[in-house]
C-alpha atoms as a PDB file:
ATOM      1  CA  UNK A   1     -30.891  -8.003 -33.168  1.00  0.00           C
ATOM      2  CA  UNK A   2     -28.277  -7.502 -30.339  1.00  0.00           C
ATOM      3  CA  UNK A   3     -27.374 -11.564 -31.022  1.00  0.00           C
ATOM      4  CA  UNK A   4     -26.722 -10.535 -34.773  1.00  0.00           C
ATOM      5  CA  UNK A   5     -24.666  -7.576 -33.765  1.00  0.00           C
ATOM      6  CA  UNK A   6     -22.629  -9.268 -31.169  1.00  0.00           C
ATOM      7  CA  UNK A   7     -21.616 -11.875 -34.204  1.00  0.00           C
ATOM      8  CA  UNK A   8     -20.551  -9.696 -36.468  1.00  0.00           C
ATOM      9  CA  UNK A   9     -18.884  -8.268 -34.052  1.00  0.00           C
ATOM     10  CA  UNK A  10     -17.138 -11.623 -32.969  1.00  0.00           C
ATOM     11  CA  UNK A  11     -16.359 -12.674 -36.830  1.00  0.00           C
ATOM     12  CA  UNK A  12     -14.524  -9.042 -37.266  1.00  0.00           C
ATOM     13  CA  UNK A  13     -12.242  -9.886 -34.127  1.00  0.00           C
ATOM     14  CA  UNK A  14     -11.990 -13.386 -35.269  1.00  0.00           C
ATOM     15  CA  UNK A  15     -10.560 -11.947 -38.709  1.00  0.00           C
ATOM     16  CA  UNK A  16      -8.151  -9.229 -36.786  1.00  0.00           C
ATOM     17  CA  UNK A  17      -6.633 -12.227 -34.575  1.00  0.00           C
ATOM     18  CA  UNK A  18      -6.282 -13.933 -37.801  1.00  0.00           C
ATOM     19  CA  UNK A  19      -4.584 -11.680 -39.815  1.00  0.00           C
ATOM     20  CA  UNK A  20      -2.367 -10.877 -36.313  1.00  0.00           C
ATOM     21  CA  UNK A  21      -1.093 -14.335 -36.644  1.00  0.00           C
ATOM     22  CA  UNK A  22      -0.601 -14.709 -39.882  1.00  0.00           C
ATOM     23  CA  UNK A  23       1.729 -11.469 -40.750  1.00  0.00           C
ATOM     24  CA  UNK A  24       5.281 -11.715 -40.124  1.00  0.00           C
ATOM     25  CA  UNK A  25       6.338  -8.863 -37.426  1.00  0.00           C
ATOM     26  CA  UNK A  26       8.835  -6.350 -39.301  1.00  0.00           C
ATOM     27  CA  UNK A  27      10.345  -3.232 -38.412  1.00  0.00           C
ATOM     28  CA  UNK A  28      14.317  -2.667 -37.185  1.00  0.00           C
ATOM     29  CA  UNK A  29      15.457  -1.625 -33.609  1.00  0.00           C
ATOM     30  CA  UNK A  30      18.034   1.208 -33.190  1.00  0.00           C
ATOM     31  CA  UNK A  31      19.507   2.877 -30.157  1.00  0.00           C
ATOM     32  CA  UNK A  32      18.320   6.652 -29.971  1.00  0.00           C
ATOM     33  CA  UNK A  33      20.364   9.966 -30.314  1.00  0.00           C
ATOM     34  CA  UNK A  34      20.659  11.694 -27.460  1.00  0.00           C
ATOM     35  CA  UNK A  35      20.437  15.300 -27.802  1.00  0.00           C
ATOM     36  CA  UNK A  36      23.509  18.057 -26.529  1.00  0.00           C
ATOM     37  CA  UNK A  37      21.988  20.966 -25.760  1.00  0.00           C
ATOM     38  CA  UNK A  38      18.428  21.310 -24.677  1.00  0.00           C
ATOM     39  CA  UNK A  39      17.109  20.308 -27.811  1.00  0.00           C
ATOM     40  CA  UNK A  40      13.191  18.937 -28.515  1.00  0.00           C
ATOM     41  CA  UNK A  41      14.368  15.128 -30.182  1.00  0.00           C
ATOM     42  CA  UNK A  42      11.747  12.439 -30.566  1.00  0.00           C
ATOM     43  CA  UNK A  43      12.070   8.620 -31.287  1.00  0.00           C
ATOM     44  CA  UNK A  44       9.292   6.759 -32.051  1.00  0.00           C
ATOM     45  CA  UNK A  45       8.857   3.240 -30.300  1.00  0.00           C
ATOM     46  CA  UNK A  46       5.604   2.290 -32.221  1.00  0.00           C
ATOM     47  CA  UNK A  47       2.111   2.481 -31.904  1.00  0.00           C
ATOM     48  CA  UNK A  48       1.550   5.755 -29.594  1.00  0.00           C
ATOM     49  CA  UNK A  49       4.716   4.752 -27.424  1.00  0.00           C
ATOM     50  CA  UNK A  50       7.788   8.135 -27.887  1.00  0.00           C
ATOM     51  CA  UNK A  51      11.010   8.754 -26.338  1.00  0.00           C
ATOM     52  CA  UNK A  52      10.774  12.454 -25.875  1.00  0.00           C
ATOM     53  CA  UNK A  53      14.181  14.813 -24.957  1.00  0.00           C
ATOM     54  CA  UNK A  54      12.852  18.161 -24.028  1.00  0.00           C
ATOM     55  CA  UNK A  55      14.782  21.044 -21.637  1.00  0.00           C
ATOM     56  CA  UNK A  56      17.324  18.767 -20.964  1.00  0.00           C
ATOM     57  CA  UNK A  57      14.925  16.087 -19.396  1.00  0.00           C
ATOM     58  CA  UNK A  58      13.812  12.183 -20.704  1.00  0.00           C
ATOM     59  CA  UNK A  59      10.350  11.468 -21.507  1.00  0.00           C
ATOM     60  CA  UNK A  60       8.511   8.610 -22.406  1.00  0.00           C
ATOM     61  CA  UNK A  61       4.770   8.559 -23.094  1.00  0.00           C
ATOM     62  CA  UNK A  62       2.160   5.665 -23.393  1.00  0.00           C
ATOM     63  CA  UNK A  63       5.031   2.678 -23.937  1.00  0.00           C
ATOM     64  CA  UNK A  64       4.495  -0.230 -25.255  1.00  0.00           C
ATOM     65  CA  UNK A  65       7.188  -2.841 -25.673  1.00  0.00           C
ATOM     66  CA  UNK A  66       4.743  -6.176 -25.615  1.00  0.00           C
ATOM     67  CA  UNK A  67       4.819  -8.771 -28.485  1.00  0.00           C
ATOM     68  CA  UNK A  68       1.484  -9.707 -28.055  1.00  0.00           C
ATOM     69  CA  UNK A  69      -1.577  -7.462 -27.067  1.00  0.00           C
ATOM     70  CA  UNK A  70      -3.516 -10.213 -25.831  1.00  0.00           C
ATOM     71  CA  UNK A  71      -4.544 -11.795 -28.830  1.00  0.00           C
ATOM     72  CA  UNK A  72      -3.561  -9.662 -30.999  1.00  0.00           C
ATOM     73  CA  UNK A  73       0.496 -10.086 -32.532  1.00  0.00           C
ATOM     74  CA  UNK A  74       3.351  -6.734 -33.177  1.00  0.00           C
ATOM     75  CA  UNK A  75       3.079  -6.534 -36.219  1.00  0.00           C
ATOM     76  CA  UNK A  76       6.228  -3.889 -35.787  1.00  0.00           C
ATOM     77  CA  UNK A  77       9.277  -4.209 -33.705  1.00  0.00           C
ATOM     78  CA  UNK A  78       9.163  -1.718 -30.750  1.00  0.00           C
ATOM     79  CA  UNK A  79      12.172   1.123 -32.206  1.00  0.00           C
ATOM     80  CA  UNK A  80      14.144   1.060 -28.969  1.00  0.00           C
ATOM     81  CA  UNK A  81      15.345  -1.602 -26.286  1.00  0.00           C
ATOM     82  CA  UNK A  82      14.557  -0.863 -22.665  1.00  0.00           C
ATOM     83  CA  UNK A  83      18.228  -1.790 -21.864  1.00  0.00           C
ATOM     84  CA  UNK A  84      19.277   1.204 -24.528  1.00  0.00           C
ATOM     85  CA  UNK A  85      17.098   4.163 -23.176  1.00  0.00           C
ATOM     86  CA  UNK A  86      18.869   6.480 -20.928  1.00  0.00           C
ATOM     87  CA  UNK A  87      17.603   7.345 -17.735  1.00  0.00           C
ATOM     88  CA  UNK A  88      14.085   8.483 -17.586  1.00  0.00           C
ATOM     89  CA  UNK A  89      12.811  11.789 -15.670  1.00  0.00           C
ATOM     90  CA  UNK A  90       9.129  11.166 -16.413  1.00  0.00           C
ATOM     91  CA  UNK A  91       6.897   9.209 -17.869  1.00  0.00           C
ATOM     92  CA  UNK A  92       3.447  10.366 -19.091  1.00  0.00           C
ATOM     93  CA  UNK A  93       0.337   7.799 -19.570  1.00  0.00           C
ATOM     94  CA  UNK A  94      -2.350   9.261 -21.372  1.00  0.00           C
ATOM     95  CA  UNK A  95      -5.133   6.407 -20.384  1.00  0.00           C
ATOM     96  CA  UNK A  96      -5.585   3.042 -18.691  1.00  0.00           C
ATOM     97  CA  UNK A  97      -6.255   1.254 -21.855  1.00  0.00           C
ATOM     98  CA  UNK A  98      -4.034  -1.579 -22.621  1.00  0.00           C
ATOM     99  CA  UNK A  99      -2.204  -0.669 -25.176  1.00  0.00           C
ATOM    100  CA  UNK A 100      -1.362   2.580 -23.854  1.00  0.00           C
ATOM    101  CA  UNK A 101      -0.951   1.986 -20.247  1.00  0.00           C
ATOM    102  CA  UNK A 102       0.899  -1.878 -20.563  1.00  0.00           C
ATOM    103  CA  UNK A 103       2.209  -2.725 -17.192  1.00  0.00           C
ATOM    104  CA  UNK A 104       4.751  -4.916 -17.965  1.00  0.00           C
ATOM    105  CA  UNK A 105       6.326  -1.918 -19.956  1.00  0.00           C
ATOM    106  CA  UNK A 106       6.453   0.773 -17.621  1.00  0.00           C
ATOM    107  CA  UNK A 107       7.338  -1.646 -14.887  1.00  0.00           C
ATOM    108  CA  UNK A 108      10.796  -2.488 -17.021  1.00  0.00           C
ATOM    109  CA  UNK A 109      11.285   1.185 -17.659  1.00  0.00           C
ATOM    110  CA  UNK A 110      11.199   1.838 -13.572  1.00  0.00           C
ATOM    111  CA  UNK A 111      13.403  -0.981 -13.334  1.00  0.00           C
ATOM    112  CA  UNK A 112      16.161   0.279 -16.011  1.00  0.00           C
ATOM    113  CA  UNK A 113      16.250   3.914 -14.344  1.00  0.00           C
ATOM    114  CA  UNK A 114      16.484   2.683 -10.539  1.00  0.00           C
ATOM    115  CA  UNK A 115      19.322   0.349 -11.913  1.00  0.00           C
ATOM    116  CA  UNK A 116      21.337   3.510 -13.777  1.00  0.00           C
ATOM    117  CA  UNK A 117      20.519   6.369 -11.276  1.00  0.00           C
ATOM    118  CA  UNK A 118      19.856   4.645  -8.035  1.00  0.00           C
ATOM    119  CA  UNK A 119      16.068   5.838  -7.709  1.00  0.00           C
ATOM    120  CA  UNK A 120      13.275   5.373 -10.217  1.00  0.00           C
ATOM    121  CA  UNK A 121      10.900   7.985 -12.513  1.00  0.00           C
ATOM    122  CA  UNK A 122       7.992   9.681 -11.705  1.00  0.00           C
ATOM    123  CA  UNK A 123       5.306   8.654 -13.611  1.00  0.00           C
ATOM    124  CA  UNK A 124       2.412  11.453 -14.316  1.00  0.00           C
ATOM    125  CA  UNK A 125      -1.504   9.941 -15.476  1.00  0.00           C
ATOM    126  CA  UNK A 126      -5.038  10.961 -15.293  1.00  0.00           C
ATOM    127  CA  UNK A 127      -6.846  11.043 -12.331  1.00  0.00           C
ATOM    128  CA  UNK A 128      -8.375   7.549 -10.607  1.00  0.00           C
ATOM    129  CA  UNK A 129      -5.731   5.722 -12.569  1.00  0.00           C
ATOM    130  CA  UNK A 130      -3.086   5.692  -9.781  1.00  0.00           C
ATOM    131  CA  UNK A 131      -4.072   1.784  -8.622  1.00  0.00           C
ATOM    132  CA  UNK A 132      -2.884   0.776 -12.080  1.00  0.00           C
ATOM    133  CA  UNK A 133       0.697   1.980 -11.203  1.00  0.00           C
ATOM    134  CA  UNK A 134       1.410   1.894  -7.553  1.00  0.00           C
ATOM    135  CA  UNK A 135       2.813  -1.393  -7.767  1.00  0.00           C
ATOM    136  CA  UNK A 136       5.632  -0.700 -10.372  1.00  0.00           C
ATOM    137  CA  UNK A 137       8.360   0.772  -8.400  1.00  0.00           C
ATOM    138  CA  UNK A 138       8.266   4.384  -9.235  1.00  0.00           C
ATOM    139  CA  UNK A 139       9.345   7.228  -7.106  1.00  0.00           C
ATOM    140  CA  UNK A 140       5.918   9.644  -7.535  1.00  0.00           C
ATOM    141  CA  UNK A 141       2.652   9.259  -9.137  1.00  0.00           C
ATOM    142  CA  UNK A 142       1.062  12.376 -10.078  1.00  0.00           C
ATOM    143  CA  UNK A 143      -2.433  12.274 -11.232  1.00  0.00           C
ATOM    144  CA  UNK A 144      -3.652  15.732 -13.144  1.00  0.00           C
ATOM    145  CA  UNK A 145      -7.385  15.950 -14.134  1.00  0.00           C
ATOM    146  CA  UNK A 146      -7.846  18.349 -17.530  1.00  0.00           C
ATOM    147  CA  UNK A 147      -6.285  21.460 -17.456  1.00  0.00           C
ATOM    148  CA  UNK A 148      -4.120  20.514 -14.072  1.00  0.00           C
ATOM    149  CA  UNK A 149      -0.314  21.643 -14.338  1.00  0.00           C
ATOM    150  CA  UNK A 150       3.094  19.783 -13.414  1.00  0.00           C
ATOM    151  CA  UNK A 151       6.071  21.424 -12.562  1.00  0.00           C
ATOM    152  CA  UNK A 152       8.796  18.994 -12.742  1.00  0.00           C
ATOM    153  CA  UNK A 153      12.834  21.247 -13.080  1.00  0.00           C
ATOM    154  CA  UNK A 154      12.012  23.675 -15.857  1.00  0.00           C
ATOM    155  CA  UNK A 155       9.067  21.895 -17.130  1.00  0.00           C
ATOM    156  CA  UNK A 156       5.490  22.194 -17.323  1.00  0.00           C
ATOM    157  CA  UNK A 157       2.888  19.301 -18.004  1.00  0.00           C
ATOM    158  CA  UNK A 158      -0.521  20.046 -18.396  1.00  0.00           C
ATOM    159  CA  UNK A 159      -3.084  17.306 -18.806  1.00  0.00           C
ATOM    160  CA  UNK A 160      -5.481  18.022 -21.424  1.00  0.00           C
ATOM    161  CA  UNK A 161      -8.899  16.931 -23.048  1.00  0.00           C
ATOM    162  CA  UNK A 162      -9.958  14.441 -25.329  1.00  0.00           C
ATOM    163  CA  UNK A 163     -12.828  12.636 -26.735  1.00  0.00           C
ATOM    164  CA  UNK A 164     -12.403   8.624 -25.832  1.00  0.00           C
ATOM    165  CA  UNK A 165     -12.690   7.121 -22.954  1.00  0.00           C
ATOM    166  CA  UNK A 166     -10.694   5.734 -19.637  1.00  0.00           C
ATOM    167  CA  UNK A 167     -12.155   2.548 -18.619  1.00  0.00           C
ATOM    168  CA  UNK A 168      -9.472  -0.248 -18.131  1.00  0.00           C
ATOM    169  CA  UNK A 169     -12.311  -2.908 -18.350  1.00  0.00           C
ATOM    170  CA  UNK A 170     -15.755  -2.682 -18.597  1.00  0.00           C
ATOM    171  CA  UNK A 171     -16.852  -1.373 -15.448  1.00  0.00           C
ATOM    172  CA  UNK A 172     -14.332   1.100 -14.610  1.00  0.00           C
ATOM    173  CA  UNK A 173     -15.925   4.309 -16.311  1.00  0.00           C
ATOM    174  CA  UNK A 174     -14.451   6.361 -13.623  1.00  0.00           C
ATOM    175  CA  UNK A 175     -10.854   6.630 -14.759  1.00  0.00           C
ATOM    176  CA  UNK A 176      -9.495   9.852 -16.772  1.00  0.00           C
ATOM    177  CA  UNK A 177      -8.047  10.317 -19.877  1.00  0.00           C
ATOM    178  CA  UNK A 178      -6.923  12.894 -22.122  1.00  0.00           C
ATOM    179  CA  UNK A 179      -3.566  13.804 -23.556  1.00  0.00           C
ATOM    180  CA  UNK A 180      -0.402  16.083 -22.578  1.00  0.00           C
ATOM    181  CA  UNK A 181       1.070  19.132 -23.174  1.00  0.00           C
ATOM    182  CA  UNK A 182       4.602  19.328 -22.077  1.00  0.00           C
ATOM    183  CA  UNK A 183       6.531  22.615 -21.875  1.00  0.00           C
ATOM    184  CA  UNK A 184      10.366  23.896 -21.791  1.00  0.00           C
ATOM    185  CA  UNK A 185      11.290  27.313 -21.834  1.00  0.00           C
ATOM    186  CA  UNK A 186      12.201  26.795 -25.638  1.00  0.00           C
ATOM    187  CA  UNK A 187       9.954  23.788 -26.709  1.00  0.00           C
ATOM    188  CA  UNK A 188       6.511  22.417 -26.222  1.00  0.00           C
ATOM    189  CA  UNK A 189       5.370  19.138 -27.490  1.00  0.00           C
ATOM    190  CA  UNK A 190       1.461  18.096 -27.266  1.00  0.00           C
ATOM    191  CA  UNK A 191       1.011  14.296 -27.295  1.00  0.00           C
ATOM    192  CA  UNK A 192      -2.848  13.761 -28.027  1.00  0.00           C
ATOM    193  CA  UNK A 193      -3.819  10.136 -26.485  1.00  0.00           C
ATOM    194  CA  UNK A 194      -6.455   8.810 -27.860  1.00  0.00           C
ATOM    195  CA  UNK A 195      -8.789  11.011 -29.082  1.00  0.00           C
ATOM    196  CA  UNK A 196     -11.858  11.716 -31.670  1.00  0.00           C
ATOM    197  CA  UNK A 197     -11.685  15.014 -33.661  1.00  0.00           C
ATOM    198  CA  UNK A 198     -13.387  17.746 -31.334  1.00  0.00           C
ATOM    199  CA  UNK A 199     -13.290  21.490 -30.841  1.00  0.00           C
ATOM    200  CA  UNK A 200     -11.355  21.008 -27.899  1.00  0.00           C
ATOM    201  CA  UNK A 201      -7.943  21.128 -30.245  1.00  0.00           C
ATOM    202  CA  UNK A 202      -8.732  24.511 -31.053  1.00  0.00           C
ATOM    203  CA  UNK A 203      -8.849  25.683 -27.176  1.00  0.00           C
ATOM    204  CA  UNK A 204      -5.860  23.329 -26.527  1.00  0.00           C
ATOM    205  CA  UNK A 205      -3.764  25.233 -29.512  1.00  0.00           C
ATOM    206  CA  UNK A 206      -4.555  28.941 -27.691  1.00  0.00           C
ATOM    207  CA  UNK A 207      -4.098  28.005 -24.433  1.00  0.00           C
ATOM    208  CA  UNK A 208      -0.542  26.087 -24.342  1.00  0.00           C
ATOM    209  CA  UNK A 209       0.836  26.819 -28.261  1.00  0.00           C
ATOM    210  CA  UNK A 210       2.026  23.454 -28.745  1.00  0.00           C
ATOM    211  CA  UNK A 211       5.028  23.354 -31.367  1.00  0.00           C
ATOM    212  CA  UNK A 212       4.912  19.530 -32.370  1.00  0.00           C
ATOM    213  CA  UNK A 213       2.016  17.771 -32.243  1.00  0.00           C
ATOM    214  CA  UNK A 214       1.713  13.609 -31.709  1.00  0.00           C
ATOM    215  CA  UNK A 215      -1.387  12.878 -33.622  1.00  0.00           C
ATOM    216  CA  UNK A 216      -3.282   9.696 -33.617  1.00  0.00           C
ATOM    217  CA  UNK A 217      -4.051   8.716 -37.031  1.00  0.00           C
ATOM    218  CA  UNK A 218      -5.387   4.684 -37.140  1.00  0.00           C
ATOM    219  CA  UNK A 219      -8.741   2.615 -36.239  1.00  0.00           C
ATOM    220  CA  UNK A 220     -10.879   4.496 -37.680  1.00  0.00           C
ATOM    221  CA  UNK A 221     -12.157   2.052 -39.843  1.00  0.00           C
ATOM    222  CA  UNK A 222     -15.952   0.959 -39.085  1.00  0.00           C
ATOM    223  CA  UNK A 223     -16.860   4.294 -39.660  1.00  0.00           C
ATOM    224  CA  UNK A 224     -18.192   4.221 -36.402  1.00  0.00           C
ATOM    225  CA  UNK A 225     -14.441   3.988 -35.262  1.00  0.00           C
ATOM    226  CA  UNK A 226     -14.229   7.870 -35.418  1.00  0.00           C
ATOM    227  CA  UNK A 227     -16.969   8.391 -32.372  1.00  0.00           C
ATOM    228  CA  UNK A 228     -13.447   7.814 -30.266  1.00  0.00           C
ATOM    229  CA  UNK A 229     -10.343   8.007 -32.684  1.00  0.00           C
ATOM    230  CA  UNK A 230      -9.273  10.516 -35.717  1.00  0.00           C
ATOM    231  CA  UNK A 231      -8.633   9.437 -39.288  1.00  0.00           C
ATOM    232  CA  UNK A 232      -5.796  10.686 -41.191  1.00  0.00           C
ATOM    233  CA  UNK A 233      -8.502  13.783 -42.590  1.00  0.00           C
ATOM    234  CA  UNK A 234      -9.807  14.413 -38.555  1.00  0.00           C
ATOM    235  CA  UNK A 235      -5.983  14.515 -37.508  1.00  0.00           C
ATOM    236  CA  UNK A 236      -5.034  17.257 -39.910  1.00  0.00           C
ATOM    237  CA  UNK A 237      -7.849  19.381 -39.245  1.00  0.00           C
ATOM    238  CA  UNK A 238      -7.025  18.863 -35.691  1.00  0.00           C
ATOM    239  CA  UNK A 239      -3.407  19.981 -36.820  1.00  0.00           C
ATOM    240  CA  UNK A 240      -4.912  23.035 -38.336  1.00  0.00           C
ATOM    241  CA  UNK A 241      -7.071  24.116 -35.572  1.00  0.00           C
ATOM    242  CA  UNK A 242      -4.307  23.683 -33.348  1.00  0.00           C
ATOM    243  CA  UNK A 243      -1.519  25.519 -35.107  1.00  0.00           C
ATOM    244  CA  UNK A 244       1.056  23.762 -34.592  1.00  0.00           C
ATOM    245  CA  UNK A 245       4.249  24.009 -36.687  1.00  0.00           C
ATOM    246  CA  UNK A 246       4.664  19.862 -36.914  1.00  0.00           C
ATOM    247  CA  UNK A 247       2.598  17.195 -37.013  1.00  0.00           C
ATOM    248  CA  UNK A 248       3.916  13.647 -36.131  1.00  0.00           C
ATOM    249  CA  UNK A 249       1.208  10.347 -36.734  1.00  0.00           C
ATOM    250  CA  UNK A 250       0.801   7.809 -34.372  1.00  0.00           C
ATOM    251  CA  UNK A 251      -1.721   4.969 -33.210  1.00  0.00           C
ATOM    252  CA  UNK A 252      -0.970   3.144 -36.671  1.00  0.00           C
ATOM    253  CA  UNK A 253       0.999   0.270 -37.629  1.00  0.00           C
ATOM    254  CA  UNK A 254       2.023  -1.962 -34.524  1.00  0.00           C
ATOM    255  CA  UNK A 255      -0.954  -3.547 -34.163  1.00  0.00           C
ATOM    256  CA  UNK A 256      -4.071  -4.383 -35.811  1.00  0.00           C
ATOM    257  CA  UNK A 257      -6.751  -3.062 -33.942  1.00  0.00           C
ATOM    258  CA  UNK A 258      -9.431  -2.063 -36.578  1.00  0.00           C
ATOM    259  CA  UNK A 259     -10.092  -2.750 -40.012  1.00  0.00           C
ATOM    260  CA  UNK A 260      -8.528  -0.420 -42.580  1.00  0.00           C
ATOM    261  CA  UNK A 261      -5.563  -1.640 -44.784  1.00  0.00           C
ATOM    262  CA  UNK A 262      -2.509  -1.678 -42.352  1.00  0.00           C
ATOM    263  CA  UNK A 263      -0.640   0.872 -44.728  1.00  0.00           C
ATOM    264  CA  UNK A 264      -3.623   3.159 -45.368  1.00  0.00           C
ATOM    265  CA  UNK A 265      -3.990   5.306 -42.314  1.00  0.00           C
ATOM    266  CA  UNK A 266       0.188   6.863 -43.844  1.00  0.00           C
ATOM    267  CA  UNK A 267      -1.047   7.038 -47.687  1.00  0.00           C
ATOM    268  CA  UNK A 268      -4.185   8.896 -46.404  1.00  0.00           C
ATOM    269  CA  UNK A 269      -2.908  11.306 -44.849  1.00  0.00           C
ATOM    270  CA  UNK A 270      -0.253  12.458 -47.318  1.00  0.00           C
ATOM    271  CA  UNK A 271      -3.014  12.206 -49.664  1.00  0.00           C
ATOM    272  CA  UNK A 272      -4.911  15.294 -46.982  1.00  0.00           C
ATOM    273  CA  UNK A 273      -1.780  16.988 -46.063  1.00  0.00           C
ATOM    274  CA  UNK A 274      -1.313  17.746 -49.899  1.00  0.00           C
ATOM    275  CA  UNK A 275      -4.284  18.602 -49.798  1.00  0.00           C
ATOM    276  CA  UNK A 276      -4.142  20.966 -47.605  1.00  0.00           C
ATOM    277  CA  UNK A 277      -0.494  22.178 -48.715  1.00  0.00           C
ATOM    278  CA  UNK A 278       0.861  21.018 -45.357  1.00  0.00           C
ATOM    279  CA  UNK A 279       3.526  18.063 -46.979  1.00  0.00           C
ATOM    280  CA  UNK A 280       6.639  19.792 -45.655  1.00  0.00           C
ATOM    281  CA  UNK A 281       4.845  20.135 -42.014  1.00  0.00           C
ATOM    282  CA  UNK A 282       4.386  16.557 -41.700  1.00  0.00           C
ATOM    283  CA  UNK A 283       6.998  14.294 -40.051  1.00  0.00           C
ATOM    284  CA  UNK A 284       6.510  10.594 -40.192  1.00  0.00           C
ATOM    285  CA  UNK A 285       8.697   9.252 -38.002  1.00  0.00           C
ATOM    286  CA  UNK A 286      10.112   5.656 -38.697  1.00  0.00           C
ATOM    287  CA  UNK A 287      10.469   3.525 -35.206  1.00  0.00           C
ATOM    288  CA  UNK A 288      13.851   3.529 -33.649  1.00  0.00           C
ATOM    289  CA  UNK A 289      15.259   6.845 -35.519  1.00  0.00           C
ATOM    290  CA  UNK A 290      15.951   9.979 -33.632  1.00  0.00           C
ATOM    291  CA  UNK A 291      14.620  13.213 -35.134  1.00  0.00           C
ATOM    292  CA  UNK A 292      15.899  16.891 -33.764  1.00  0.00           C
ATOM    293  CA  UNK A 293      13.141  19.455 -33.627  1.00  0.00           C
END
């Protein structure tokens, strides 16, 4: 039985590699808006990768710039250039798995900010993750373990739960993971990770109040997908429970990493957010453009 399981399992990936290499990669690149007066802005680089303004400060969480995720092809251009990001304050990692803690990306990102200001970003991650990023030039590394605060010059980061999983290979269980609420004096923005619907959004919505909400809303197809990520219907009952005022998708799109239509996990969940009369709440955010909050 476990031979016939690891099979199927090997002619699935097969097919995902196949259809990597076969779709041409689309998508435009733009340089982002920068905002004027403490505004929330968000620009979407792809996949669960966001260039966040907030209290006057630059974010980015989870990049990912690579063409290739090992095997797997873009399938959408990253939004933004490197070279065309200002300088970065922070950035936030949400979990040691590849395509949300990519190396080479946060390595460039160090790199661009030490060239502009003269001294690199602090980057902020879950706890035992620290080896994965000591090497790329940045000023601080903060690990937080769920429920642990930052204070970085008027804001607040507070690592949060979810249901996934850290491991950067196979025998790493060890490492955290969760997601990120971050906190101005006039904004809050709650970046979920990776993450399986649980009751932990409710807590996370009572506690911290977050005003926008980065939901993941792709690979959840083998049902069995959504023991460790949310489907369009999980991520707007997680937007519900949360109470939010916006909900922006992510996790869908860039790469093929599960076996829904590539353009499903966005018709879905209009199709629920009519549903549940939330349409004008919604905010799908094309890569590269700018939105004001």
């Amino acid at each position: 039985m476990l031979n016939i399981t690891l099979r199927r399992k090997a002619r699935q990936f097969t097919r995902l590699i196949r259809h990597s290499a076969l779709t041409p990669c689309i998508g435009e690149t733009h340089r982002p808006l920068l905002t004027q007066n403490g505004e929330l802005g968000l620009t979407f680089i792809g996949h669960s990768g966001f260039f966040a303004q907030i209290g006057g400060r630059s974010l980015v969480i989870d990049p990912n710039f690579a063409r290739w995720l090992f095997l797997l092809k873009r399938l959408r251009r990253p939004g933004v250039r490197v070279p065309d990001l200002p300088v970065i304050d922070l950035v936030l990692v949400t979990h040691a798995h590849f395509d949300h803690l990519h190396r080479p990306s946060l390595r460039a990102i160090a790199r661009a900010t030490r060239r502009l200001r003269g001294e690199p970003p602090t980057i902020v991650v879950p706890h035992q993750v620290r080896d994965l990023v000591a090497d790329l030039g940045y000023r601080d590394i903060i690990e937080l373990g769920w429920w642990r605060e930052h204070q970085y010059d008027g804001l607040t980061i507070t690592h949060v739960p979810s249901r996934h999983w850290g491991a950067r290979v196979i025998k790493d269980q060890h490492r955290g993971y969760g997601g990120f609420v971050v906190r101005s004096r006039k904004h809050s923005l709650y970046h979920a990770g990776d993450t399986a619907y649980f009751e932990g959004f409710r807590e996370i919505g009572r506690r911290l109040e977050p005003e926008v909400a980065l939901l993941p809303i792709g690979a959840y197809h083998p049902p069995s997908f959504r023991a460790v990520h949310t489907s369009p219907e999980d991520a707007v009952r997680a937007f519900l429970e949360l109470g939010s005022r916006w909900l922006v998708p992510m996790h869908y799109g860039s790469f093929r990493l599960s076996h829904e239509p590539i353009d499903e996990p966005l018709q879905l969940l209009g199709e629920e957010a009519r549903k549940a009369g939330l349409q004008e709440r919604v905010v799908v955010l094309n890569e590269g453009v700018t939105r004001f909050f």
